[in-house]
Protein backbone atom coordinates (compact mmCIF):
# COMPACT_ATOMS: atom_id res chain seq x y z
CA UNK A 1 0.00 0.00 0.00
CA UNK A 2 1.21 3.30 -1.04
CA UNK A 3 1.74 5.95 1.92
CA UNK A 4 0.93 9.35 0.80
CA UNK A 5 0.83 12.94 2.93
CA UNK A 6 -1.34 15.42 2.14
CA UNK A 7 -0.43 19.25 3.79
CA UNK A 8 -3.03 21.47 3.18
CA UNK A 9 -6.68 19.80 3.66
CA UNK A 10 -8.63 22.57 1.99
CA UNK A 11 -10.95 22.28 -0.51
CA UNK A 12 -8.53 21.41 -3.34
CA UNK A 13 -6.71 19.16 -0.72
CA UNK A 14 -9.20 17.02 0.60
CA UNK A 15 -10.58 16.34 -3.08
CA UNK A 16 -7.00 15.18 -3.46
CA UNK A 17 -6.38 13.08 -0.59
CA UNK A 18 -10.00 11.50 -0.90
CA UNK A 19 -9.31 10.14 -4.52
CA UNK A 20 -5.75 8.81 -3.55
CA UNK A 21 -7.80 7.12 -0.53
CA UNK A 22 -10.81 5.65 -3.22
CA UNK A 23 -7.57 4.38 -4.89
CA UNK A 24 -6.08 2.44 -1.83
CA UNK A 25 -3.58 4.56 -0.17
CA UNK A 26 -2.30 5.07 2.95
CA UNK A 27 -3.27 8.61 3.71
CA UNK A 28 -2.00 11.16 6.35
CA UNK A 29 -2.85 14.70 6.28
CA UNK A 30 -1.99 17.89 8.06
CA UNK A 31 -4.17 21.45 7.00
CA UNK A 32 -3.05 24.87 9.98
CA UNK A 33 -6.79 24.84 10.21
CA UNK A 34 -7.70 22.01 12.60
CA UNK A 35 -10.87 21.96 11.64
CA UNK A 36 -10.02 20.80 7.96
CA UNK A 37 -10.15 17.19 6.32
CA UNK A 38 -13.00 15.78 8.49
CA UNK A 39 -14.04 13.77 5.18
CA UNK A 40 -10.98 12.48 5.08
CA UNK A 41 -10.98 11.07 8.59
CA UNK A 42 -14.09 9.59 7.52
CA UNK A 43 -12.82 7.77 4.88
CA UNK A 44 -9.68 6.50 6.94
CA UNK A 45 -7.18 9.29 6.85
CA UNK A 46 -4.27 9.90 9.73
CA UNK A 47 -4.67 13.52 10.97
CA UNK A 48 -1.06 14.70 11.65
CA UNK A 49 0.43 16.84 14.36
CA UNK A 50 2.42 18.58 12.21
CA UNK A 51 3.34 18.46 8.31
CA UNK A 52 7.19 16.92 9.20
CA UNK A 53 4.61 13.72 11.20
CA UNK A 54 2.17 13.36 7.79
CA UNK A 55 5.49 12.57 6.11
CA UNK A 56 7.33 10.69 7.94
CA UNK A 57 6.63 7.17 6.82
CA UNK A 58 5.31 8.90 3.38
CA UNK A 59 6.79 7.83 0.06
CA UNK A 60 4.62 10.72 -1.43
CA UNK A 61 4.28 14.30 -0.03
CA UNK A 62 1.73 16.64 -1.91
CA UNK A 63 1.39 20.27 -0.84
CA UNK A 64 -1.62 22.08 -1.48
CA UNK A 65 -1.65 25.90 0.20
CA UNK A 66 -3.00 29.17 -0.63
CA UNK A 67 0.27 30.92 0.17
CA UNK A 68 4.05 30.48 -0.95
CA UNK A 69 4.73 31.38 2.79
CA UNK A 70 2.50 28.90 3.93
CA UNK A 71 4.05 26.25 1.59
CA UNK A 72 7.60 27.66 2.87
CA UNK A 73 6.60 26.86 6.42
CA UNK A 74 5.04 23.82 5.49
CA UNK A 75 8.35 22.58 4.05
CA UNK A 76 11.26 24.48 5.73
CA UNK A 77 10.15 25.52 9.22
CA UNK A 78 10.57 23.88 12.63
CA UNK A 79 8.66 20.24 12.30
CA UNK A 80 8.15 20.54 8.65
CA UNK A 81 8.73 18.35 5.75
CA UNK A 82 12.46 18.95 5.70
CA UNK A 83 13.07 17.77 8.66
CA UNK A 84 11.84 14.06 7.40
CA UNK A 85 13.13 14.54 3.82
CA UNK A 86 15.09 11.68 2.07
CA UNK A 87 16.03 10.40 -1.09
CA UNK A 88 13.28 8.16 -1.35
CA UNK A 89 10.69 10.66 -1.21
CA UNK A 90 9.07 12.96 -3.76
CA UNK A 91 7.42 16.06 -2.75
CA UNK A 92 4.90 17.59 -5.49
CA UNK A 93 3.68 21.57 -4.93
CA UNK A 94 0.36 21.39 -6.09
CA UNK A 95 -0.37 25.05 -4.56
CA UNK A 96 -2.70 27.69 -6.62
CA UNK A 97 0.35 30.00 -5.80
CA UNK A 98 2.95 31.96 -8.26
CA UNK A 99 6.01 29.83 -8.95
């Protein structure tokens, strides 16, 4: 089974994580809005305490944010991504943000 993370549980991110969970994935997510992703965690998801613990045991990290700072936090700050990164894993922006 394929483990994917998921930061950003919005409305783009949720429709995201949701079809990689219809398709049998391992899903963990993390949104800064706790309130986000409840459909997920219906469907089976792993809410996260932070993005760096979505991606931990992920093979798969997709970003989906509204901000490039958000995404830059998400990534580089204290318990993000980074901090779990190896060469294993591929990390795909899919942000509605400039490049």
């Amino acid at each position: 089974m394929i483990a994917v993370a998921v930061i950003g549980a919005g409305v783009m991110g949720s429709a995201i994580g949701s079809r990689l969970l219809d398709e049998g994935c391992r899903l963990s997510f993390f949104d800064p809005a706790t309130d986000s992703g409840g459909e997920l965690l219906d469907k089976g998801a792993r809410r996260a305490r932070s993005p760096a613990d979505a991606a931990a045991d992920a093979s798969f990290v997709i970003t989906s944010l509204n901000s490039a700072r958000i995404v830059e936090t998400a990534v580089f700050a204290e318990s993000g991504v980074s901090e779990v990164v190896s060469p294993d894993k591929l990390l795909v922006d899919m942000s509605s943000i400039a490049p």
